[in-house]
Protein backbone atom coordinates (compact mmCIF):
# COMPACT_ATOMS: atom_id res chain seq x y z
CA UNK A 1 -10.94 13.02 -0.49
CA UNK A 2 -9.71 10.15 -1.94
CA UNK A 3 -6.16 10.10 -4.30
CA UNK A 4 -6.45 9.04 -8.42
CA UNK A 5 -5.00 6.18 -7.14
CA UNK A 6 -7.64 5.20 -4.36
CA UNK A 7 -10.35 5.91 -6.37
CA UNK A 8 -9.15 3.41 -9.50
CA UNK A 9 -8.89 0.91 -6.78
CA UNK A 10 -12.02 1.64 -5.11
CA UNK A 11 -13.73 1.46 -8.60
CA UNK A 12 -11.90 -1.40 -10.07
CA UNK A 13 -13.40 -3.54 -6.81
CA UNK A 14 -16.60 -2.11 -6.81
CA UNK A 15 -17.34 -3.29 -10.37
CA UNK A 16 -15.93 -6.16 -9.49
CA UNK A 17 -18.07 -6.70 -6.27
CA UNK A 18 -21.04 -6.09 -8.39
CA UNK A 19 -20.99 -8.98 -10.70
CA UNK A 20 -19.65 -11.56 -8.39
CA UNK A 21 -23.24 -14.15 -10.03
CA UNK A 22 -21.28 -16.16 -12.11
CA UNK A 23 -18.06 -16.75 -9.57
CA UNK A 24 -15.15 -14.93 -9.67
CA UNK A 25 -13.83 -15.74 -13.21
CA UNK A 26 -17.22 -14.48 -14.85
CA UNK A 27 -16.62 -11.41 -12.21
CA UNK A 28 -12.87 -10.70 -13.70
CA UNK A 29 -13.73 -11.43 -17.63
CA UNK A 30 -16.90 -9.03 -17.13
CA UNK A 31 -14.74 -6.69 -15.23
CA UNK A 32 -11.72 -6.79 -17.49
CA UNK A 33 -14.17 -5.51 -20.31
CA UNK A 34 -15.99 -3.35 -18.74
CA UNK A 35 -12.78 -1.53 -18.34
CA UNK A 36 -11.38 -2.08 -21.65
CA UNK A 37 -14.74 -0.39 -23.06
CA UNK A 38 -14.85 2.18 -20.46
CA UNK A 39 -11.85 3.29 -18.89
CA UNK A 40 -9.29 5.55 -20.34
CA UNK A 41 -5.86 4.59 -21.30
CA UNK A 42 -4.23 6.08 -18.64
CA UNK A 43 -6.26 5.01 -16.47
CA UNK A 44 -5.61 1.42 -16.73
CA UNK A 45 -1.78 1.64 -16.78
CA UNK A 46 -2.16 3.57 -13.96
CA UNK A 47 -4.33 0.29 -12.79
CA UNK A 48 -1.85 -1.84 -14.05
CA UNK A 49 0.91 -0.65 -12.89
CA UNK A 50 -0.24 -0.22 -9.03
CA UNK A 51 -0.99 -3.95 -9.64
CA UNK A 52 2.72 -4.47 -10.07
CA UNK A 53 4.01 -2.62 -7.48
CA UNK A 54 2.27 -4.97 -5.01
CA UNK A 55 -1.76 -3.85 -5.69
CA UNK A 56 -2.29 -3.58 -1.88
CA UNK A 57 -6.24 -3.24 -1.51
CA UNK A 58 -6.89 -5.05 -4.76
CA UNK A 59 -10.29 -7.79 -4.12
CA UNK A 60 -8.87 -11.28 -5.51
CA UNK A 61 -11.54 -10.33 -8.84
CA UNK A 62 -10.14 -6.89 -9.21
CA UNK A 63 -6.49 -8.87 -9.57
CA UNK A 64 -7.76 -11.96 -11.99
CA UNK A 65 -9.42 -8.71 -13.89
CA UNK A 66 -6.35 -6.68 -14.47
CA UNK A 67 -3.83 -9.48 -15.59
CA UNK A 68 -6.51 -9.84 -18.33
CA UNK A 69 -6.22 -6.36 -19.61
């Protein structure tokens, strides 16, 4: 079973994955939004946050997608 942790990352690149059409900046503004409209507060400080200490396991869209939030 995955941590809270694992799973933000794991969903943070999945979305990220998934909309890779128009190139990665497309990918990170559509990704940065989706979480905006979708994910709890928490949740993306937590995202935030692991992003700062290093974001190990972060995709190079998940990244560009969090420094936009």
């Amino acid at each position: 079973m995955r941590s809270a942790q694992e799973q933000l990352i794991h969903m943070v690149n999945q979305i990220g994955e998934n909309n890779q059409q128009g190139g990665i900046e497309s990918a990170a503004t559509f990704t940065s939004e989706h979480m905006k409209k979708f994910w709890a507060r928490s949740m993306k400080e937590d995202i935030i946050n692991y992003l700062k200490s290093g974001g190990h396991g972060l995709s190079e869209t998940s990244i560009a997608a969090i420094k936009k939030l």
